[in-house]
C-alpha atoms as a PDB file:
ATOM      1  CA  UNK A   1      16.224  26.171 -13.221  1.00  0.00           C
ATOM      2  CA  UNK A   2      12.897  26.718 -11.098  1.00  0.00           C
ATOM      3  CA  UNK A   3      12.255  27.008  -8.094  1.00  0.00           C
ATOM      4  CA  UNK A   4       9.368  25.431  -5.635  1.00  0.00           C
ATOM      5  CA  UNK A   5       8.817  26.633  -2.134  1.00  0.00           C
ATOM      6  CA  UNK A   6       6.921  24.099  -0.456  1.00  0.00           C
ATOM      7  CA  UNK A   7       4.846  25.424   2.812  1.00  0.00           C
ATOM      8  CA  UNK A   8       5.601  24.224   5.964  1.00  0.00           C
ATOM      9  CA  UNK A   9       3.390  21.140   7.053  1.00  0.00           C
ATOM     10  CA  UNK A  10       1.600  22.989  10.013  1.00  0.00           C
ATOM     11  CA  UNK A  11      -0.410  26.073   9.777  1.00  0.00           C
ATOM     12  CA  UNK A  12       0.861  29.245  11.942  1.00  0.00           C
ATOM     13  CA  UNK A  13      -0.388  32.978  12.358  1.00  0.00           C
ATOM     14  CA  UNK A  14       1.850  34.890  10.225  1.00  0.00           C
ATOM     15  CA  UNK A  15       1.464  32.471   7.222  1.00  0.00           C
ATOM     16  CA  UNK A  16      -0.735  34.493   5.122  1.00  0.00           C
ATOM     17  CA  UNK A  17       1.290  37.244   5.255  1.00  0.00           C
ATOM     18  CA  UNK A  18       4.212  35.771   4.722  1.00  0.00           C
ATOM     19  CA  UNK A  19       3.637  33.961   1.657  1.00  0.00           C
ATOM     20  CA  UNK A  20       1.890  37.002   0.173  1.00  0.00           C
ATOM     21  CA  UNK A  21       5.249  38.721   0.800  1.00  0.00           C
ATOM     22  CA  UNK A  22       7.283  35.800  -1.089  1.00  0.00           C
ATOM     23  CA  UNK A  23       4.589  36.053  -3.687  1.00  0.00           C
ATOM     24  CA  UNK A  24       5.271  39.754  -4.010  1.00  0.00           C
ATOM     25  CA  UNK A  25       8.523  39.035  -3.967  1.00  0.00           C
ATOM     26  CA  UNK A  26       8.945  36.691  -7.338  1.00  0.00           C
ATOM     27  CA  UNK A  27       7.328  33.416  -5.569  1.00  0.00           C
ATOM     28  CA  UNK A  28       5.850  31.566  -8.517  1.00  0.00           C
ATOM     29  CA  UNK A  29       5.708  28.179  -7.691  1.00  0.00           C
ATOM     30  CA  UNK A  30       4.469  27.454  -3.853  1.00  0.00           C
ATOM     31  CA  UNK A  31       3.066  23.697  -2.812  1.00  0.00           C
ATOM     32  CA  UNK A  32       0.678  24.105  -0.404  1.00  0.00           C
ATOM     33  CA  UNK A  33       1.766  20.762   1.655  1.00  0.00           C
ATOM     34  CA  UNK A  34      -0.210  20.586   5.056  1.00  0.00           C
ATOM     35  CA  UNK A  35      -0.557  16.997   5.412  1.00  0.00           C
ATOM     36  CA  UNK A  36      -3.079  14.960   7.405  1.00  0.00           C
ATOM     37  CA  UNK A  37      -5.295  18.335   8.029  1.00  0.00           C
ATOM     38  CA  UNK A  38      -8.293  19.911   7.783  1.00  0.00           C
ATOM     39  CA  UNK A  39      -9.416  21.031   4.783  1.00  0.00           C
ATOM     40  CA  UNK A  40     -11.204  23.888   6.547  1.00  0.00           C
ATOM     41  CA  UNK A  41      -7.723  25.422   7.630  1.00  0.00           C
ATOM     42  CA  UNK A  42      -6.651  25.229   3.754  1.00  0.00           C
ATOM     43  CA  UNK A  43      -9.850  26.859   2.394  1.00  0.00           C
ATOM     44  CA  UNK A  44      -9.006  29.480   5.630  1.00  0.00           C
ATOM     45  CA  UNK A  45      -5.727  30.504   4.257  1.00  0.00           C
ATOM     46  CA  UNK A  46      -6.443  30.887   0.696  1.00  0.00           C
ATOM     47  CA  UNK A  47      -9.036  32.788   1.435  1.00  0.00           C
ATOM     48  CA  UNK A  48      -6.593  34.849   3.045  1.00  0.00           C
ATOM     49  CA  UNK A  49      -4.380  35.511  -0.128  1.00  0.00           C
ATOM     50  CA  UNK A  50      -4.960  37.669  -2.766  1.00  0.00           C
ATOM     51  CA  UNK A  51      -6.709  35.443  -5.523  1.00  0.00           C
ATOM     52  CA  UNK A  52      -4.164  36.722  -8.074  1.00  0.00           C
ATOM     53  CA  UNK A  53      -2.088  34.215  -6.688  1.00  0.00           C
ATOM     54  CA  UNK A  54      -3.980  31.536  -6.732  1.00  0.00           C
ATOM     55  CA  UNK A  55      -2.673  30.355 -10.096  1.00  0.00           C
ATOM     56  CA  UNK A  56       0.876  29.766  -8.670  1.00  0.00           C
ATOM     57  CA  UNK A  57      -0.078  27.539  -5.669  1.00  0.00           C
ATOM     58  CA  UNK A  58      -0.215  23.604  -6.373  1.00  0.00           C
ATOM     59  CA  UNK A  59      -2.479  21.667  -3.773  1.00  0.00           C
ATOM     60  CA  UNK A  60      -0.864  18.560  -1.848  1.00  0.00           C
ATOM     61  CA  UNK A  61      -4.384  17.372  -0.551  1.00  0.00           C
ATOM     62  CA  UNK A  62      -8.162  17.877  -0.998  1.00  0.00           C
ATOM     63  CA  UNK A  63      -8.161  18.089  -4.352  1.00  0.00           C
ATOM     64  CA  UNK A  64     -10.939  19.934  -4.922  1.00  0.00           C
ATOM     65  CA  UNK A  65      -9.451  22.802  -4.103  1.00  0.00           C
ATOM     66  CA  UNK A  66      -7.979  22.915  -7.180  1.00  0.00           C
ATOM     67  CA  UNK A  67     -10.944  23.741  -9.390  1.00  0.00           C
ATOM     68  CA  UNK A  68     -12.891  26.342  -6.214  1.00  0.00           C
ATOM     69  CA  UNK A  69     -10.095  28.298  -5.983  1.00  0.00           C
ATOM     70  CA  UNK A  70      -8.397  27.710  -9.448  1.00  0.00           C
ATOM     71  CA  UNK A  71      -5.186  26.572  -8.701  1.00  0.00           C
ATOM     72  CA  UNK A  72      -2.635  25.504 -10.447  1.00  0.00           C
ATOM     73  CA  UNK A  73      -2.727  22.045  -9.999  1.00  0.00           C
ATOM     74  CA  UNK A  74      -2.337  19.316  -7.608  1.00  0.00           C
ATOM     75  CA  UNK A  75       0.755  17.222  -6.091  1.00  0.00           C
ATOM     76  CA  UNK A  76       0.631  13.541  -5.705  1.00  0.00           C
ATOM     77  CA  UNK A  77       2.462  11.538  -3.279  1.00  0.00           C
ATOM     78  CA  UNK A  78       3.502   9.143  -5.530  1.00  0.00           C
ATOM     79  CA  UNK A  79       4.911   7.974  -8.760  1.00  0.00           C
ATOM     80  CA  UNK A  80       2.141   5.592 -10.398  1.00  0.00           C
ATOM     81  CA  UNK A  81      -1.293   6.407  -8.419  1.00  0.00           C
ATOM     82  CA  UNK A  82      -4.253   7.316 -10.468  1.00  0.00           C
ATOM     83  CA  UNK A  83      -5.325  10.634 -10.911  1.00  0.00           C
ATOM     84  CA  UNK A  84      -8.158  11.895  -8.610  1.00  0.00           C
ATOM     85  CA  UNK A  85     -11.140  10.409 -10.936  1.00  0.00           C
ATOM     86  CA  UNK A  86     -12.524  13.171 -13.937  1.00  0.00           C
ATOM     87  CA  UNK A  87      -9.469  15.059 -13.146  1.00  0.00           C
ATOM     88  CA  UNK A  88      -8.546  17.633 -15.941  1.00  0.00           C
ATOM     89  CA  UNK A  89      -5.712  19.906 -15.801  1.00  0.00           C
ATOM     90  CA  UNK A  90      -2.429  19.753 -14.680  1.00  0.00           C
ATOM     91  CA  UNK A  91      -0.364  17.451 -11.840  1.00  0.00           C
ATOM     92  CA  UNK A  92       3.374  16.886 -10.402  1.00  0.00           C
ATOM     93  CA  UNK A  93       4.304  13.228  -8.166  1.00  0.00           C
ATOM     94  CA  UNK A  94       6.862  12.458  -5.949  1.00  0.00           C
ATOM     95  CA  UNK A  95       9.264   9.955  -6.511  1.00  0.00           C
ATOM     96  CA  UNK A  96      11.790   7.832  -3.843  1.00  0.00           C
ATOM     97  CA  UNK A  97      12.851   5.263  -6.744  1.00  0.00           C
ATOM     98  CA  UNK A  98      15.343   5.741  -9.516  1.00  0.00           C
ATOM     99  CA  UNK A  99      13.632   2.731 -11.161  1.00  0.00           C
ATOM    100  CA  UNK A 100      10.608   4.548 -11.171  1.00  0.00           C
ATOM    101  CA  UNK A 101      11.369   7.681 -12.604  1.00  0.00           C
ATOM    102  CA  UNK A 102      11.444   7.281 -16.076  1.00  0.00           C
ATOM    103  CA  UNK A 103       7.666   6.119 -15.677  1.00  0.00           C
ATOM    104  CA  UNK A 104       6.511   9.126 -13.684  1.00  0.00           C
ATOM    105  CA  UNK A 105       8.291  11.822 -15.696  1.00  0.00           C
ATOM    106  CA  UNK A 106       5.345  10.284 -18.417  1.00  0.00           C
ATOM    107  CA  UNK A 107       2.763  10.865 -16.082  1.00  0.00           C
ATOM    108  CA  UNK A 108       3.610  14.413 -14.515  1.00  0.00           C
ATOM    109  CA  UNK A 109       4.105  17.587 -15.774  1.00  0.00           C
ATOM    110  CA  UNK A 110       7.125  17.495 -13.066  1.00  0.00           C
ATOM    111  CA  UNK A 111       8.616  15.256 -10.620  1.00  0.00           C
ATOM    112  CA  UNK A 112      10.015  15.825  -7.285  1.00  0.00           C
ATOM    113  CA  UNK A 113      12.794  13.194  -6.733  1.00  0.00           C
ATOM    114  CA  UNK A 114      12.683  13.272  -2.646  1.00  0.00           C
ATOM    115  CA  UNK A 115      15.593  12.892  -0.243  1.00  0.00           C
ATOM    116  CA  UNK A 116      18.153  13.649  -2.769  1.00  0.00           C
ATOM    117  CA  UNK A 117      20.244  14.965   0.204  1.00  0.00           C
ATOM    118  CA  UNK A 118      19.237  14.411   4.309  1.00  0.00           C
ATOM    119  CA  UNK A 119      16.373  16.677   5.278  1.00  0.00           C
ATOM    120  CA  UNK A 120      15.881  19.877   6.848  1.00  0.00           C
ATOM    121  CA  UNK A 121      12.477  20.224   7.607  1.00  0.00           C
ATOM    122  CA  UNK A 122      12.327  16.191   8.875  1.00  0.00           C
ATOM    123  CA  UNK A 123      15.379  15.316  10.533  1.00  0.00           C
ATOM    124  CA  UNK A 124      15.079  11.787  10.623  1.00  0.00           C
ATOM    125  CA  UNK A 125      14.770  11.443   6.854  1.00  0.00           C
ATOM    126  CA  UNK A 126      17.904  10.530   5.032  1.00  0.00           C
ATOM    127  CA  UNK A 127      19.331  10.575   1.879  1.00  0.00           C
ATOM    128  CA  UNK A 128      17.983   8.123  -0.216  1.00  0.00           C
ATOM    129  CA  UNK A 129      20.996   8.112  -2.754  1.00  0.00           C
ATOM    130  CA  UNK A 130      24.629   8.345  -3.374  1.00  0.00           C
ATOM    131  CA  UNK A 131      26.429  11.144  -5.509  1.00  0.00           C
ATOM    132  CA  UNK A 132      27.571   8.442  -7.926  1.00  0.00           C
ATOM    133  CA  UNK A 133      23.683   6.969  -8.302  1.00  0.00           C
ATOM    134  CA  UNK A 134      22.424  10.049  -9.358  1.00  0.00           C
ATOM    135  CA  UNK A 135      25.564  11.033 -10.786  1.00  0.00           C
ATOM    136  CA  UNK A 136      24.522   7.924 -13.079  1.00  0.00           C
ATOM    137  CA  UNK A 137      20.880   8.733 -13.666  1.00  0.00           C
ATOM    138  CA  UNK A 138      22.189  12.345 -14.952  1.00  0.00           C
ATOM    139  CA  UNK A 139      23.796  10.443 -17.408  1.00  0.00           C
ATOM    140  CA  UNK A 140      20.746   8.124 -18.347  1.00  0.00           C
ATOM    141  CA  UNK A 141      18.656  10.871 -18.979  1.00  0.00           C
ATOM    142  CA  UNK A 142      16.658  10.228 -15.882  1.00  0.00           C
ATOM    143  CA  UNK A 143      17.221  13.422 -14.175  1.00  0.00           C
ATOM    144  CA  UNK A 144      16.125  15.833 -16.691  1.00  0.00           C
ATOM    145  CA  UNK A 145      14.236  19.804 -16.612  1.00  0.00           C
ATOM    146  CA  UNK A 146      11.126  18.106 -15.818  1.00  0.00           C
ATOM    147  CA  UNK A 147      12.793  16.577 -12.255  1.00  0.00           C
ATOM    148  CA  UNK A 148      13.064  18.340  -9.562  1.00  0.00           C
ATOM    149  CA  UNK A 149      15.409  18.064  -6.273  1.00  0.00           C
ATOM    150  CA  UNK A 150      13.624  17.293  -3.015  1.00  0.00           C
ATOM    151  CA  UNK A 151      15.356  17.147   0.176  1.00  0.00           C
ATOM    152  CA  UNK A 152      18.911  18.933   1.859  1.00  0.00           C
ATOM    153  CA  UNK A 153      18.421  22.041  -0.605  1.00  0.00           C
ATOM    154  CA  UNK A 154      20.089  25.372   0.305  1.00  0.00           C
ATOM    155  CA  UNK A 155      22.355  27.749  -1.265  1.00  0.00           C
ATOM    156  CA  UNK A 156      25.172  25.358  -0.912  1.00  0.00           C
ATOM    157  CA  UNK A 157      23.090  22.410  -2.112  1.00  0.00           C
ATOM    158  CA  UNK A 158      21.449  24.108  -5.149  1.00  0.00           C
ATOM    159  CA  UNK A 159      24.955  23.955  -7.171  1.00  0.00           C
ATOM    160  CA  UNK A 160      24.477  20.029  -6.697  1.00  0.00           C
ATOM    161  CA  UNK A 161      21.503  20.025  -8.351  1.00  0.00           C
ATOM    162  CA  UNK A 162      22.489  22.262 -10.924  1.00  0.00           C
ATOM    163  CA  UNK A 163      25.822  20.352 -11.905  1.00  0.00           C
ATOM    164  CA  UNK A 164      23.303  16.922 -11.828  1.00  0.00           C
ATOM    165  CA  UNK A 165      20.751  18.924 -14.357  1.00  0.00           C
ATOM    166  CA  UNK A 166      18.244  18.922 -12.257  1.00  0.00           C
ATOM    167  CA  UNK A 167      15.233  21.065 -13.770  1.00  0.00           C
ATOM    168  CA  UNK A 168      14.495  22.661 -10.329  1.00  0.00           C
ATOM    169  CA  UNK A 169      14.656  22.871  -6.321  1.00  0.00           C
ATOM    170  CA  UNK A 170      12.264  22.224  -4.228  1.00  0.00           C
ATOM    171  CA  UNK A 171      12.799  24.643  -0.648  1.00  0.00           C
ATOM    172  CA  UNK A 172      11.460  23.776   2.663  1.00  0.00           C
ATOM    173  CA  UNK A 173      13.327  23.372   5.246  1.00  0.00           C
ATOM    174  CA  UNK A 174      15.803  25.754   4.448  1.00  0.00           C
ATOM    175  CA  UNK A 175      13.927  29.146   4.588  1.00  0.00           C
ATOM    176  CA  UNK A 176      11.093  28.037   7.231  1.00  0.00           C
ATOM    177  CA  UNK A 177      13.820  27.200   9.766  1.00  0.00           C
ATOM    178  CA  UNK A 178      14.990  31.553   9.293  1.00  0.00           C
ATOM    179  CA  UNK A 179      11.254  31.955  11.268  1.00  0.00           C
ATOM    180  CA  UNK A 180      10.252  30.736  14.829  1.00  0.00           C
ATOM    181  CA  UNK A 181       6.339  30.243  14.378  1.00  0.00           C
ATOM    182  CA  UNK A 182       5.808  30.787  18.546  1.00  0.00           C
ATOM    183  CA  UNK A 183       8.553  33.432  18.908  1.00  0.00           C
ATOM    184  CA  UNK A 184       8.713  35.256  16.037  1.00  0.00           C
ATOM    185  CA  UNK A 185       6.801  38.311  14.261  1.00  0.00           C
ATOM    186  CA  UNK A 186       9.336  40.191  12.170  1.00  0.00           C
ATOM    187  CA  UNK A 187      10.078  37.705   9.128  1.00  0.00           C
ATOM    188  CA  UNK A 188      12.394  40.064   7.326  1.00  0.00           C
ATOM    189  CA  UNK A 189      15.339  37.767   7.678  1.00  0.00           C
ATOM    190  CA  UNK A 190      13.147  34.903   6.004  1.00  0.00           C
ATOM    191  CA  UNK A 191      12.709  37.109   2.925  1.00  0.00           C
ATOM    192  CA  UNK A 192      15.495  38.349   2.610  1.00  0.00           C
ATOM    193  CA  UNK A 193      16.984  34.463   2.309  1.00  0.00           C
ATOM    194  CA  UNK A 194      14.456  33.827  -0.341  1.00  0.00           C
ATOM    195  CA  UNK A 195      15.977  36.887  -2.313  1.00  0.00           C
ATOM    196  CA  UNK A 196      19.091  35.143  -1.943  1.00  0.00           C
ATOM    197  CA  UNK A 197      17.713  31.457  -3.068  1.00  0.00           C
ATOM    198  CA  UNK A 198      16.486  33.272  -5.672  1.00  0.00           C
ATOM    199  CA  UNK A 199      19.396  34.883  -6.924  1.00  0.00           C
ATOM    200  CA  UNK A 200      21.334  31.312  -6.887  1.00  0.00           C
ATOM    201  CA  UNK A 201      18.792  29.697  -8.934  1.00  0.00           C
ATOM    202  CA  UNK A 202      19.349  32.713 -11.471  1.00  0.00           C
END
């Protein structure tokens, strides 16, 4: 199973530092998701990372990023929209629709199926689905290695996703909550739950 860590959606002080730490620390897969910004601020923090990991960061916006800094790819929002035009290389959607997936998983090297359980980064975001629907899709074939969980995912959640077959986790709100971005400079305890996450996915 793999695991995603998906940034948090503002930009902060420490943020450099700490995802060069998760990085250090076995991060392979991190979605730079900063929607609605600047793409100044982005350009600002990569610059700020060692360019060895550059290849494990997937860009939710400003696309162009992905070719200047040679990323790994790019993230789009949705199931069916085009790719960005002349785009070569490789890309991962987000999906809200069961109906939809199937179609997606054709277009994406991987699939984030969102709200599979109510948010912790966006608290007003629900579950969009029932145990029993995606206990259903498992069995379609619709929920496969190539989707991944999105939404509610934590070390008691992750066993969900494994029993479904999910192909990975996607983890937000979980580990950014462990650090208090205007109160908060020693980030050890944030780490330290990433260790953990890891050691669930296995």
């Amino acid at each position: 199973m793999k695991l995603v860590v998906m940034t948090k959606p503002t930009f902060y002080v420490e943020e450099d530092k700490i995802l060069a730490t998760l990085f250090d620390e076995g991060m392979d897969n991190l979605h730079l998701y900063k929607p609605n910004s600047s793409p100044m601020y982005a350009e600002r923090l990569l610059r700020l990372l060692p360019e060895d990991y550059y290849r494990k960061i997937t860009v939710h916006e400003h696309y162009y990023l992905k070719n200047e800094y040679g990323l790994a790819g790019i993230h789009i929002e949705s199931p069916d929209a085009p790719l960005p035009d002349k785009y070569k290389g490789k890309f991962s959607r987000t999906c809200m629709d069961l109906s939809l997936l199937k179609a997606a998983k054709k277009k994406a090297e991987y699939v984030f199926l969102k709200y599979i359980l109510d948010s912790q980064s966006e608290p007003e975001a629900k579950s969009s689905f029932t145990i029993n629907e995606l206990e259903a899709a498992a069995k379609q074939g619709l929920i496969d290695k190539h989707v991944y969980a999105l939404g509610g995912m934590n070390l008691d959640t992750i066993r969900i996703a494994k029993d479904l077959g999910f192909g990975g986790v996607v983890i937000c709100g979980d580990l950014w909550n462990r650090f208090d971005i205007l109160n908060q400079q020693d980030y050890k305890e944030l780490v330290n739950h990433f260790q953990t996450i890891r050691k669930a996915i296995g």
